[in-house]
C-alpha atoms as a PDB file:
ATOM      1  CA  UNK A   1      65.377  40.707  29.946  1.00  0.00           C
ATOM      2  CA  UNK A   2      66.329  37.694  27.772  1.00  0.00           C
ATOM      3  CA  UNK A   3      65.018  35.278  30.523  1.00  0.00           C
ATOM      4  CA  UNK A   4      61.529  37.322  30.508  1.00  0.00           C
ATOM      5  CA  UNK A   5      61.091  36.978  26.559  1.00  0.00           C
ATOM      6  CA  UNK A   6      62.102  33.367  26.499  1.00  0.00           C
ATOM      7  CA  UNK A   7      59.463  32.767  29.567  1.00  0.00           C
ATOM      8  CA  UNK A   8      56.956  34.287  27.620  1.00  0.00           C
ATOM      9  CA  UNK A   9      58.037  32.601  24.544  1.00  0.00           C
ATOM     10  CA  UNK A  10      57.707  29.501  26.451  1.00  0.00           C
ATOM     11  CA  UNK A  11      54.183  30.418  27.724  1.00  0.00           C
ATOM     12  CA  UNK A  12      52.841  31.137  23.826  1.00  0.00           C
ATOM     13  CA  UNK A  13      54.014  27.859  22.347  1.00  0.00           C
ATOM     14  CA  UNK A  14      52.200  26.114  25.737  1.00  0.00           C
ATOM     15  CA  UNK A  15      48.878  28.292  24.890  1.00  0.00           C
ATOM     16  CA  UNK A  16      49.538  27.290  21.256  1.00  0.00           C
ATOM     17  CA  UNK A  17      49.948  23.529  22.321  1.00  0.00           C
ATOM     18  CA  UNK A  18      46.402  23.986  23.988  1.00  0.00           C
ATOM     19  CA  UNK A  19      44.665  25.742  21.145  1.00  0.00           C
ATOM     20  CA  UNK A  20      45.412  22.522  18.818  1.00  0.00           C
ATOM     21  CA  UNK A  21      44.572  20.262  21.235  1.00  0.00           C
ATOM     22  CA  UNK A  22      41.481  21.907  21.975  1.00  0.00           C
ATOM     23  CA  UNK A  23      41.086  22.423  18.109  1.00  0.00           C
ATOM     24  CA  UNK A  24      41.899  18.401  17.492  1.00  0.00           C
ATOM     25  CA  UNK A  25      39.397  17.567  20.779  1.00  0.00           C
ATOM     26  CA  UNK A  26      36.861  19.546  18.793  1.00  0.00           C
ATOM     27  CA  UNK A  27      37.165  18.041  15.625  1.00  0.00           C
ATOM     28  CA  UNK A  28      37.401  14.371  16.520  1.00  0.00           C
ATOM     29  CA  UNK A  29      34.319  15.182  19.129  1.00  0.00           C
ATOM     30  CA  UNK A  30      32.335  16.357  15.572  1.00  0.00           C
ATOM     31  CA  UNK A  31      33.727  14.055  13.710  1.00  0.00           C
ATOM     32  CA  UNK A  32      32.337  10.903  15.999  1.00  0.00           C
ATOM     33  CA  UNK A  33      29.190  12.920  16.457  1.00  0.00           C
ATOM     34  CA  UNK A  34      28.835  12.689  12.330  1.00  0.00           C
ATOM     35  CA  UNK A  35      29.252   9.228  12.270  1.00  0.00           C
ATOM     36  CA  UNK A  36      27.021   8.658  15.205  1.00  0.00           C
ATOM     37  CA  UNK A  37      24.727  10.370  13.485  1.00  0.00           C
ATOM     38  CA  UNK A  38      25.047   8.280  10.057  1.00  0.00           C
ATOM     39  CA  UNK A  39      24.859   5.104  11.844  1.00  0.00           C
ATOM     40  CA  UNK A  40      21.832   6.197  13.282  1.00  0.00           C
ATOM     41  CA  UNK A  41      20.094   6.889  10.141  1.00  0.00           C
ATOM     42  CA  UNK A  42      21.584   3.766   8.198  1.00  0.00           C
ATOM     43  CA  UNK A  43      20.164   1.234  11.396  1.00  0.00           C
ATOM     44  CA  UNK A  44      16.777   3.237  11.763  1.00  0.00           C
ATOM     45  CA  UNK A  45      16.724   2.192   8.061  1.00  0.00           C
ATOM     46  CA  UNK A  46      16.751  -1.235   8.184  1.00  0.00           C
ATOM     47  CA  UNK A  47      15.184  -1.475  11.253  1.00  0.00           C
ATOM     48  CA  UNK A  48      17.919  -2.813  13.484  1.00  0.00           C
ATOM     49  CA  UNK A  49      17.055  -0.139  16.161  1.00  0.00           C
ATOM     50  CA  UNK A  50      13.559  -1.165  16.082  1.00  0.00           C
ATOM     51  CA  UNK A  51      14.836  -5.070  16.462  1.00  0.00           C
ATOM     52  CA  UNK A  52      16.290  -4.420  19.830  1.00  0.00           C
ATOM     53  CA  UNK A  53      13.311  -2.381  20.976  1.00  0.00           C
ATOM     54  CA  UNK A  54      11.351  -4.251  23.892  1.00  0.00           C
ATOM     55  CA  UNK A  55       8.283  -1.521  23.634  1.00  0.00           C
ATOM     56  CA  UNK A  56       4.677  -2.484  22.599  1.00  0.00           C
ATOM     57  CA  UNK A  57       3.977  -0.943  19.741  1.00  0.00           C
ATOM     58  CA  UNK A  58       1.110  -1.131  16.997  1.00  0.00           C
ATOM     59  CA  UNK A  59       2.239  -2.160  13.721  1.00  0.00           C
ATOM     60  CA  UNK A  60       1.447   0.014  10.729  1.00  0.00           C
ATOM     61  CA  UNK A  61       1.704  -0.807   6.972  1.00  0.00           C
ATOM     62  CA  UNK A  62       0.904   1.627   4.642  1.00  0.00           C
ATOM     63  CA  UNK A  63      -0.360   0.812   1.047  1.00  0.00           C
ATOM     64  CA  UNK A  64      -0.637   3.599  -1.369  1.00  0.00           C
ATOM     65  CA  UNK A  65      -1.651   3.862  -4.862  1.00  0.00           C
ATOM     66  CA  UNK A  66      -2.636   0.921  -7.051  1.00  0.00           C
ATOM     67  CA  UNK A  67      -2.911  -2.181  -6.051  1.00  0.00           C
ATOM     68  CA  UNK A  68      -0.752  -4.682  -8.501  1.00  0.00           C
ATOM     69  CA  UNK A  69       1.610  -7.209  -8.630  1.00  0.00           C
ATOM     70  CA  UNK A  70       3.840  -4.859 -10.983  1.00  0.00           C
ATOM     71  CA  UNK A  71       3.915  -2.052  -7.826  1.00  0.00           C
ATOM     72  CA  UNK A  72       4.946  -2.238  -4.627  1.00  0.00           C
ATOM     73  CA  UNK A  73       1.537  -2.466  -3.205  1.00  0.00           C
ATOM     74  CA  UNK A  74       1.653  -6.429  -4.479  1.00  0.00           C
ATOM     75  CA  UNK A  75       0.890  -9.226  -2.531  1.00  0.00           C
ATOM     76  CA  UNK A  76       4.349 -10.843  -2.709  1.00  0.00           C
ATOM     77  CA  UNK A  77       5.527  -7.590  -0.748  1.00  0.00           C
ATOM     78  CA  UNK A  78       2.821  -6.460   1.651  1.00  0.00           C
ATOM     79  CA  UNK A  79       2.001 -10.478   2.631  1.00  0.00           C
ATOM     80  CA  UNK A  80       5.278 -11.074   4.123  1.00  0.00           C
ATOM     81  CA  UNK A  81       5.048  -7.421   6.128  1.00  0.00           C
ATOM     82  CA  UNK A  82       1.747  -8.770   7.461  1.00  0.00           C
ATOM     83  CA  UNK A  83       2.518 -11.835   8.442  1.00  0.00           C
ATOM     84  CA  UNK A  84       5.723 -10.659  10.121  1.00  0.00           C
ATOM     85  CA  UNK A  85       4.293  -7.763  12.338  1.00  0.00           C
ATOM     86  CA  UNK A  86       1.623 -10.227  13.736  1.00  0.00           C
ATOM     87  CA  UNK A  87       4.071 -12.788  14.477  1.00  0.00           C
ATOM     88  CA  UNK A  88       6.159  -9.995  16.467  1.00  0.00           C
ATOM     89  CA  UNK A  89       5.533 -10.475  19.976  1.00  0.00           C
ATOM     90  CA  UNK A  90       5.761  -7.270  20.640  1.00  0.00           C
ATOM     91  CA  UNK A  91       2.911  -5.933  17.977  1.00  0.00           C
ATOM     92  CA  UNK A  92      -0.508  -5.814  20.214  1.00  0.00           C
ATOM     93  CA  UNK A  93      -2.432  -4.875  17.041  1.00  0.00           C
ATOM     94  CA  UNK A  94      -1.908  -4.093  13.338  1.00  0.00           C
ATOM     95  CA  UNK A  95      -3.187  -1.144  11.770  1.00  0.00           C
ATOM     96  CA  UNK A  96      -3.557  -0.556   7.806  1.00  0.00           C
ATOM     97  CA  UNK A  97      -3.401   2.969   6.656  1.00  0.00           C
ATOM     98  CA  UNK A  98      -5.254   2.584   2.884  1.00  0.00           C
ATOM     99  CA  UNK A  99      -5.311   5.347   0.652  1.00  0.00           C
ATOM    100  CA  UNK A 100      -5.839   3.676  -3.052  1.00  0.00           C
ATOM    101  CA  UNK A 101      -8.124   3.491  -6.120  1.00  0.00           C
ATOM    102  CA  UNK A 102      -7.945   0.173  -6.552  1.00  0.00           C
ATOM    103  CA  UNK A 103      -6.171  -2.820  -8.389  1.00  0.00           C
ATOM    104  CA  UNK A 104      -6.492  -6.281  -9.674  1.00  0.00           C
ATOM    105  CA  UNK A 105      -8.955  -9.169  -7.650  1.00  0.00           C
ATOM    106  CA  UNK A 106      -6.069 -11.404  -7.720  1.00  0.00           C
ATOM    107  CA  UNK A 107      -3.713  -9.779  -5.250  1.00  0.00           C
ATOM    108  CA  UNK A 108      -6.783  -8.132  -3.221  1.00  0.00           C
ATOM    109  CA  UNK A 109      -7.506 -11.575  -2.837  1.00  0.00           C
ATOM    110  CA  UNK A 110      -4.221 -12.931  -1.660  1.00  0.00           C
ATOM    111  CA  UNK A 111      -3.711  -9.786   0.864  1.00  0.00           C
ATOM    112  CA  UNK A 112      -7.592 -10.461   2.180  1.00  0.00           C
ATOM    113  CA  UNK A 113      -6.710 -13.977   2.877  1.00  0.00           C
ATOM    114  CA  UNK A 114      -3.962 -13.336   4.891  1.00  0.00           C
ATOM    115  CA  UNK A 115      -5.627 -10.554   6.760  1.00  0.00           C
ATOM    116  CA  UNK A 116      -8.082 -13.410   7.711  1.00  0.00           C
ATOM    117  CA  UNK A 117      -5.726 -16.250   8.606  1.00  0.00           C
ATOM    118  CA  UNK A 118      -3.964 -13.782  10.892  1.00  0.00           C
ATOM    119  CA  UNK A 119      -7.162 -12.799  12.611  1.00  0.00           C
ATOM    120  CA  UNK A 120      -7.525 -16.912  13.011  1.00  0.00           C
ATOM    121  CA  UNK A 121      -4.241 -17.594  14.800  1.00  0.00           C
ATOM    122  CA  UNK A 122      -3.538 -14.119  16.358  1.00  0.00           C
ATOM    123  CA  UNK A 123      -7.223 -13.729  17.683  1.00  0.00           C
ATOM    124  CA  UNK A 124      -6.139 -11.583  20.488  1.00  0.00           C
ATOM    125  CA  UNK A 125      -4.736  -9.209  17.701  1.00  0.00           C
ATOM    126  CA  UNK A 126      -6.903  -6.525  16.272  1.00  0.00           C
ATOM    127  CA  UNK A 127      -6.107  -5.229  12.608  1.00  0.00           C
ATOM    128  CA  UNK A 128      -7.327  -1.950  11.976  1.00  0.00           C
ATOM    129  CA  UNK A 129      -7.871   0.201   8.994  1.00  0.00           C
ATOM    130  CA  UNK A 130      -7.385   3.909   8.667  1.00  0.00           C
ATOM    131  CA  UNK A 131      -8.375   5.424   5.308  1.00  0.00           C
ATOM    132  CA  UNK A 132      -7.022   8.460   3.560  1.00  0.00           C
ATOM    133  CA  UNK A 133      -8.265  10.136   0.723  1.00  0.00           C
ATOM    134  CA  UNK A 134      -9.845   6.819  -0.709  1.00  0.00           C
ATOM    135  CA  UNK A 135     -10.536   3.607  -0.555  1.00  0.00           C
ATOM    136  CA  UNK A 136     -12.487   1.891  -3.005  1.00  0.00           C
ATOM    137  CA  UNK A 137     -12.433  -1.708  -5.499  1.00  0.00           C
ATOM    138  CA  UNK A 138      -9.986  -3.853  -4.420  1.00  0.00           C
ATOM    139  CA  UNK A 139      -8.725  -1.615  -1.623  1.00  0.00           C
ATOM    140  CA  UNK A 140     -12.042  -2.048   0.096  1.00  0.00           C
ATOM    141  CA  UNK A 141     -11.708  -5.554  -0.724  1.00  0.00           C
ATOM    142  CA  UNK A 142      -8.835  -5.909   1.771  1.00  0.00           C
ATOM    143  CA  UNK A 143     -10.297  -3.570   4.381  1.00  0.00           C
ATOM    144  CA  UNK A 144     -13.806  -5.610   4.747  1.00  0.00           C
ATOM    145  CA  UNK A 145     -11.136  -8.080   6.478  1.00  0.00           C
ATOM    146  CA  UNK A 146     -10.397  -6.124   9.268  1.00  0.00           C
ATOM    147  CA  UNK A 147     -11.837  -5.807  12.661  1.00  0.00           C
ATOM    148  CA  UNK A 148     -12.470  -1.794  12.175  1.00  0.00           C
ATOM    149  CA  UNK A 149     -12.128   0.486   9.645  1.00  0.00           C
ATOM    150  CA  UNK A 150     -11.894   4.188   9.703  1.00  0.00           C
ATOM    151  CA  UNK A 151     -11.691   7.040   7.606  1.00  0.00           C
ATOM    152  CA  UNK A 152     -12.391  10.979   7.456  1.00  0.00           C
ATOM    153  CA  UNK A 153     -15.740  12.288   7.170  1.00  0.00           C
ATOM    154  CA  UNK A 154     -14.858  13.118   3.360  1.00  0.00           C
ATOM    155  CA  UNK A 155     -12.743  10.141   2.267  1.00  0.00           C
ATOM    156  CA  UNK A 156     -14.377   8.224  -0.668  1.00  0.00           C
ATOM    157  CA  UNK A 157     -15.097   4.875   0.339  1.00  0.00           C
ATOM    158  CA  UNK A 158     -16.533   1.595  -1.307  1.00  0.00           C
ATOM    159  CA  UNK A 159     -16.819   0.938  -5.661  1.00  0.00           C
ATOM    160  CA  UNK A 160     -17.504  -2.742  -4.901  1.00  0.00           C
ATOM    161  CA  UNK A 161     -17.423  -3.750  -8.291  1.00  0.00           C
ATOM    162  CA  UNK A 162     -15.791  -5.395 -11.412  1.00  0.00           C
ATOM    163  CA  UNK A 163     -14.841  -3.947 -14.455  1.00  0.00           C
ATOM    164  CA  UNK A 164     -12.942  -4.817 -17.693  1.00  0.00           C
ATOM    165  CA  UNK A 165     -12.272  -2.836 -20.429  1.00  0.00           C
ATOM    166  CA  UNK A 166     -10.571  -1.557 -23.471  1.00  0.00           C
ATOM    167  CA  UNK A 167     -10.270   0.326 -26.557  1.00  0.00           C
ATOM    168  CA  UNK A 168     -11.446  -0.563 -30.433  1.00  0.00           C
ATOM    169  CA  UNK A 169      -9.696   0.526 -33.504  1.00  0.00           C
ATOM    170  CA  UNK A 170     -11.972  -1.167 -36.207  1.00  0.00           C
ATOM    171  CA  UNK A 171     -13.272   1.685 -37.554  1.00  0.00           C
ATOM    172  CA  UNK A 172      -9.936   3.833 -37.457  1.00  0.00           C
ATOM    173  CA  UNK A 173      -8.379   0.846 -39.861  1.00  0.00           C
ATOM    174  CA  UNK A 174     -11.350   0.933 -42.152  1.00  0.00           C
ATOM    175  CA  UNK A 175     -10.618   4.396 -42.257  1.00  0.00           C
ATOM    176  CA  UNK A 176      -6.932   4.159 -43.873  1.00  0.00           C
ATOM    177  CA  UNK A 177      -7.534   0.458 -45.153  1.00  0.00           C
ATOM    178  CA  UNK A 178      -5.386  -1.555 -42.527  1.00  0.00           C
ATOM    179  CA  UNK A 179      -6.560  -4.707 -42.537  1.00  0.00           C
ATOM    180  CA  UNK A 180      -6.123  -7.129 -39.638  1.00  0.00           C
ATOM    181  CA  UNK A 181      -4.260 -10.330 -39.879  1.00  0.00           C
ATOM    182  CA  UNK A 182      -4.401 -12.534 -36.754  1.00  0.00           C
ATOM    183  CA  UNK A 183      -3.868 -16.467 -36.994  1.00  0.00           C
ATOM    184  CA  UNK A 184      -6.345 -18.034 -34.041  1.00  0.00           C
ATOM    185  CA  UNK A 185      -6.937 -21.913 -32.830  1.00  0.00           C
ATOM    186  CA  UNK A 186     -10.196 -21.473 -30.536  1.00  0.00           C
ATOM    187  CA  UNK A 187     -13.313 -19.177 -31.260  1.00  0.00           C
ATOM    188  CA  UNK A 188     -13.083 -16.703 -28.830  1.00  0.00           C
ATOM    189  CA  UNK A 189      -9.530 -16.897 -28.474  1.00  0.00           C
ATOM    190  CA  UNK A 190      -9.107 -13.832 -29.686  1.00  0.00           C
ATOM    191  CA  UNK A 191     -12.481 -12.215 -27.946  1.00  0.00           C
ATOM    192  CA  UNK A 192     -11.423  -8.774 -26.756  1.00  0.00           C
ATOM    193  CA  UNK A 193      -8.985  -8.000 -29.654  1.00  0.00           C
ATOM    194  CA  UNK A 194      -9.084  -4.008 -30.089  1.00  0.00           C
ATOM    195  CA  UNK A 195      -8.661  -4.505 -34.013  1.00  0.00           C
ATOM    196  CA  UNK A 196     -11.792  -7.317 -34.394  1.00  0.00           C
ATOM    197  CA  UNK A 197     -15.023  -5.917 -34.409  1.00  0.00           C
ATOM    198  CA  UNK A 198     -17.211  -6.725 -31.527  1.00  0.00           C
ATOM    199  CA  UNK A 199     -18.377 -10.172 -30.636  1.00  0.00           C
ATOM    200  CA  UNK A 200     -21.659  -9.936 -28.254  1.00  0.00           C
ATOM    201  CA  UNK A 201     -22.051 -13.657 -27.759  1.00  0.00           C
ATOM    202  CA  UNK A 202     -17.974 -13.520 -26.073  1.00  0.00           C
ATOM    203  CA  UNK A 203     -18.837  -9.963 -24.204  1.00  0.00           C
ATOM    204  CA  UNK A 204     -21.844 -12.069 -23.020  1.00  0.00           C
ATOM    205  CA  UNK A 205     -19.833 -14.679 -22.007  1.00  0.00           C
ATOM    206  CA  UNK A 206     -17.301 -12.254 -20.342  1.00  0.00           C
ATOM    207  CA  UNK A 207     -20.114 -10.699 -18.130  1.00  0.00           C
ATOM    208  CA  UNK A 208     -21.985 -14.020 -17.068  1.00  0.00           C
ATOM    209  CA  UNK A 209     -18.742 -15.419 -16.320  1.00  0.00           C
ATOM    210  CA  UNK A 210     -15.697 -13.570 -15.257  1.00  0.00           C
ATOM    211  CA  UNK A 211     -17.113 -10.508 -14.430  1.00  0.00           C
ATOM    212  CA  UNK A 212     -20.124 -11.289 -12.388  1.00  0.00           C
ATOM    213  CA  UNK A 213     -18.403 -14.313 -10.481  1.00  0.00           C
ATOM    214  CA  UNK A 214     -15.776 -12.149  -9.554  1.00  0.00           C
ATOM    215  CA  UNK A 215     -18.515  -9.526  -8.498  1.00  0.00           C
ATOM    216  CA  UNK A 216     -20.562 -11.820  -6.611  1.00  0.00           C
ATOM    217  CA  UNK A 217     -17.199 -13.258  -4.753  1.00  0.00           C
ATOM    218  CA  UNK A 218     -16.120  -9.184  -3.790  1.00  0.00           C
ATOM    219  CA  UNK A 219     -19.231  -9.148  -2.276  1.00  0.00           C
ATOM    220  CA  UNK A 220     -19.370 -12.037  -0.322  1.00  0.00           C
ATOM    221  CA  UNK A 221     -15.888 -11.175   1.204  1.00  0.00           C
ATOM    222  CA  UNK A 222     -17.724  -7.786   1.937  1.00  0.00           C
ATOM    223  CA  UNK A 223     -19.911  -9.529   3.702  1.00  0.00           C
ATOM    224  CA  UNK A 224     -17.871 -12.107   5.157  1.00  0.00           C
ATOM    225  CA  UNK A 225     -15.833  -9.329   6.947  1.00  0.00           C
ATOM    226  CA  UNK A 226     -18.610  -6.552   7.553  1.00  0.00           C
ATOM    227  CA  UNK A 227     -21.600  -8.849   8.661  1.00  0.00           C
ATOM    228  CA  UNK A 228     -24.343  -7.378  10.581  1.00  0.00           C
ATOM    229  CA  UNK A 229     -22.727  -3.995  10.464  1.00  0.00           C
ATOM    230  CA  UNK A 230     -23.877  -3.449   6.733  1.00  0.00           C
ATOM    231  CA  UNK A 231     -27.048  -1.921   6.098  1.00  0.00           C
ATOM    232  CA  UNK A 232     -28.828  -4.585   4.406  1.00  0.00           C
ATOM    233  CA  UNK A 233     -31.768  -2.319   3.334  1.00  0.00           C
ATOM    234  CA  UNK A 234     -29.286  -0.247   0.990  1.00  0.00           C
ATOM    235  CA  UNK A 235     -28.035  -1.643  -2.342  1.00  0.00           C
ATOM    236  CA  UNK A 236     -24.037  -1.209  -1.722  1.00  0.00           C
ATOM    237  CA  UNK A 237     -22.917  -3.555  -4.396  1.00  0.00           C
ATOM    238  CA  UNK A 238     -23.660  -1.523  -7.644  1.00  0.00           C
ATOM    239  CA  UNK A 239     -20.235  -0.355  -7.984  1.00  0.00           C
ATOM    240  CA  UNK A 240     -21.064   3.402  -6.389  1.00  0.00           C
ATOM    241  CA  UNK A 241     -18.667   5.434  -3.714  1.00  0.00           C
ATOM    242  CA  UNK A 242     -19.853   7.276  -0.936  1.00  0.00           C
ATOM    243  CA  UNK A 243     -18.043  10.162   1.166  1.00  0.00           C
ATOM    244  CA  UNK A 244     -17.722   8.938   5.260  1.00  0.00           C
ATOM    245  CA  UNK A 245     -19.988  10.567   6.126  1.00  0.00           C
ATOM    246  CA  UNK A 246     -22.539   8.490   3.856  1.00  0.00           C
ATOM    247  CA  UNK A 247     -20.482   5.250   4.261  1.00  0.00           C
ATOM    248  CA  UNK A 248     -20.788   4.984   8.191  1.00  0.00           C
ATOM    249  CA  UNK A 249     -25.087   4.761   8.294  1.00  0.00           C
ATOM    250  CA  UNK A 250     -23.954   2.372   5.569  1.00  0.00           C
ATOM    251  CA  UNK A 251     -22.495   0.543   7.528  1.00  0.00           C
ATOM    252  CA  UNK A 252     -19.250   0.411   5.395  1.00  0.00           C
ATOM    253  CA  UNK A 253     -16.901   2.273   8.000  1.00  0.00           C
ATOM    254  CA  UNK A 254     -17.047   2.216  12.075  1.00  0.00           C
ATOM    255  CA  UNK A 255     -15.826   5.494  12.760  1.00  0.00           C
ATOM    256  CA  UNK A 256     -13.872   8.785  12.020  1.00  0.00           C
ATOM    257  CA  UNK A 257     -10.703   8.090  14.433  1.00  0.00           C
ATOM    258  CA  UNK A 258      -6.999   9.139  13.499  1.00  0.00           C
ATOM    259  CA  UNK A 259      -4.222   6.494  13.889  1.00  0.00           C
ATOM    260  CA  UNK A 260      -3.307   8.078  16.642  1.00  0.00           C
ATOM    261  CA  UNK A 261      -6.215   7.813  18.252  1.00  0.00           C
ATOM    262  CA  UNK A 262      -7.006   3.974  17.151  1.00  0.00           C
ATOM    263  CA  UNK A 263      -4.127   3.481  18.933  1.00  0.00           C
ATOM    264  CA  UNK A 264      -5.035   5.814  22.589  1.00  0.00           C
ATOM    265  CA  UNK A 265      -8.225   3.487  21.976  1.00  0.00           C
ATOM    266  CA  UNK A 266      -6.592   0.216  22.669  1.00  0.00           C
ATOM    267  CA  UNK A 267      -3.912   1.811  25.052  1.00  0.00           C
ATOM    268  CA  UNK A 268      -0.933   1.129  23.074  1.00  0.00           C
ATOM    269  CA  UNK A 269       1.333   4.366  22.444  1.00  0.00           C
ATOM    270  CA  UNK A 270       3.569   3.742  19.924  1.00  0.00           C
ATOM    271  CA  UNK A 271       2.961   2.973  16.623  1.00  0.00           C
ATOM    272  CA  UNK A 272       6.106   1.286  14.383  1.00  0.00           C
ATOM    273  CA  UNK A 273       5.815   1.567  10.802  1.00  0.00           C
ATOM    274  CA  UNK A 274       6.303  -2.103   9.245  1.00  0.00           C
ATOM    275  CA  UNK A 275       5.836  -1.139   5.405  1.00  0.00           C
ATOM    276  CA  UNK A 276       8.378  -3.225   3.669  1.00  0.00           C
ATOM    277  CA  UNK A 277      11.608  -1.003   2.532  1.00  0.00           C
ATOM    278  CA  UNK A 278      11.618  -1.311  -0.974  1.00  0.00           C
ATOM    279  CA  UNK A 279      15.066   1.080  -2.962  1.00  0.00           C
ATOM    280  CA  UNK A 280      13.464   3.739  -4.224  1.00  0.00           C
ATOM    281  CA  UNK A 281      14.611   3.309  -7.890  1.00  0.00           C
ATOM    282  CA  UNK A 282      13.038   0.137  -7.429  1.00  0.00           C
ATOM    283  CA  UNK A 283      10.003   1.160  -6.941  1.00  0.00           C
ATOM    284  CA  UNK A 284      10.107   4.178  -9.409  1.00  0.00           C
ATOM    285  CA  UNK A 285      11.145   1.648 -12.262  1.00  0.00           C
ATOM    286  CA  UNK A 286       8.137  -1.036 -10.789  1.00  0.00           C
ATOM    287  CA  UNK A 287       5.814   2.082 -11.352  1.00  0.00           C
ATOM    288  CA  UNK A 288       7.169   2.745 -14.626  1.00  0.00           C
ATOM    289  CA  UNK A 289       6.697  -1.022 -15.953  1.00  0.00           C
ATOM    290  CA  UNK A 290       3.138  -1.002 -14.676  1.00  0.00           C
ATOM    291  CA  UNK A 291       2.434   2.014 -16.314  1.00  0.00           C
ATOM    292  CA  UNK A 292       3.983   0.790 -19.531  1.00  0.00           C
ATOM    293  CA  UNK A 293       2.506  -2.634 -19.346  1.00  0.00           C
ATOM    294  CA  UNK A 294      -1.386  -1.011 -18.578  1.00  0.00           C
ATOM    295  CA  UNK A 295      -0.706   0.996 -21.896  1.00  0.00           C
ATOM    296  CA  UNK A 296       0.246  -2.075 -24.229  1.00  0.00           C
ATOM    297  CA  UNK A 297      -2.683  -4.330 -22.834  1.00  0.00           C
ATOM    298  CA  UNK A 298      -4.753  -1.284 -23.490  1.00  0.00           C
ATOM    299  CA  UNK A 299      -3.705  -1.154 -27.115  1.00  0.00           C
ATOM    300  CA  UNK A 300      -2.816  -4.538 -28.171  1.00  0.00           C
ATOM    301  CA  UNK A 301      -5.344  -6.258 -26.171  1.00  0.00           C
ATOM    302  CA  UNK A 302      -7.820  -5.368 -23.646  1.00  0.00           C
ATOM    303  CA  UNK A 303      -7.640  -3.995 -20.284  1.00  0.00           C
ATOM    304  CA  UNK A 304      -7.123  -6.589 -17.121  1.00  0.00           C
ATOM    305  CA  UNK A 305      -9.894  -7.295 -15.059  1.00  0.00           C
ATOM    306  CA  UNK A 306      -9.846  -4.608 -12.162  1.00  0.00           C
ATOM    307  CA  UNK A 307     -11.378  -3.391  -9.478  1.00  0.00           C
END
């Protein structure tokens, strides 16, 4: 009897042995899993997955919302990004997915530039746009680069023009007798100064010079980039936006494709997004400082020149 209960004493500390091995087993087979897991996420984050990845692949940058130096749709960030993917051999073509109102002439410039040099030494590279909701001003700018550009039959495409404003206050200060007391060295120094009345010779000035250069520049980048495809018999530089539907006969959009199937096109599957990583409370605080520096030109001085 006493051999029998120490047997089966024996037996349940053995079963019990299993149990927490089979418990630890368990937990250190979750535990690696977790990890795995983590690493996974933190390399496909900074790309070091997509570093060791041999496929063909299109590259796609995405630039959405305002177009700026003080956002991350600037120049400084998206040039780099451009000029990296088409120096990848592995990139076949580039595609741009655009969905923004617009920015300054400055960085459209810069980004357009690029766009063009990499069409020069990467000629057997494509670069494709794919529009959103919108693309007009200086987002259109850097989309009349490209070999194609595409959008839905509703997105609002074009706005090639120039505009600079801002707001006046003379008549508010008249109002509770604040006088303005500004020191200048130049006569229009001071030309678009919200408390100053008007000056029509320096808004003159402003339009013959700055505004319709710029203008006439936009448009022969347009040009440059769309050629023959633009209808010549329509006036598309008077600052108006047509839906796709309108903008293809205009010959300011090739088609209605998807990403996707830009890329089934040109027989390359996969497409890699190369938008530059930027920490998100960096870009929430760039965002902020834009906002807040648009506001203080608007009220101090004038609005920048925009498209």
């Amino acid at each position: 009897m006493h051999h029998y209960q120490s047997h089966e004493l024996e037996s349940a500390v053995s079963e019990l042995k299993r149990e927490i091995r089979r418990g630890r087993w368990f937990k250190n087979t979750l535990f690696l899993l977790l990890i795995s897991y983590l690493l996974l996420i933190i390399f496909a984050s900074i790309g070091v997955i997509d570093e060791i990845d041999p496929g063909e692949r299109i590259a796609a940058i995405k630039l959405h919302g305002a177009i700026s130096s003080e956002t991350m749709n600037s120049a400084e960030i998206l040039v780099p990004a451009i000029r990296k993917a088409a120096k990848d051999e592995r990139v076949k073509h580039l595609l741009l997915q655009l969905n923004s109102p617009g920015g300054t002439p400055a960085q459209a410039e810069r980004i357009w530039q690029t766009l063009r040099k990499v069409k020069k030494d990467h000629p057997d590279k494509k670069i494709f746009v794919s529009v959103d909701e919108l693309c007009a001003s200086a987002c259109y700018y850097i989309a009349s680069a490209a070999d194609e550009i595409h959008a839905t039959e509703v997105s609002l495409i074009g706005s090639i023009g120039v505009r600079m404003g801002g707001f006046g206050f003379v008549g508010t200060m008249e109002q509770y007798g604040v006088e303005q007391r500004e020191l200048t060295a130049g006569e229009f120094k001071a030309l678009l100064d919200p408390f100053s009345p008007r000056n029509p010779e320096a808004e003159q000035f402003l339009k013959e010079h700055v505004l319709t250069i710029t203008h006439n520049i936009f448009i022969d980048r347009v040009k440059s980039g769309r050629g023959e495809r633009l209808n010549q018999e329509s006036e598309l530089f008077n600052g108006l936006i047509w839906v796709g539907q309108e903008a293809k006969p205009l010959g300011l959009i090739d088609g209605f494709q998807s990403p996707q199937q830009i890329a089934d096109s040109v027989g390359v599957e996969s497409i890699v997004d190369y938008t530059p990583k930027v920490d998100l409370f960096e870009q929430y605080a760039n965002q902020f400082a834009s906002s807040l520096s648009s506001a203080w030109r608007g009220i101090h001085q004038s609005s920048a020149l925009e498209m």
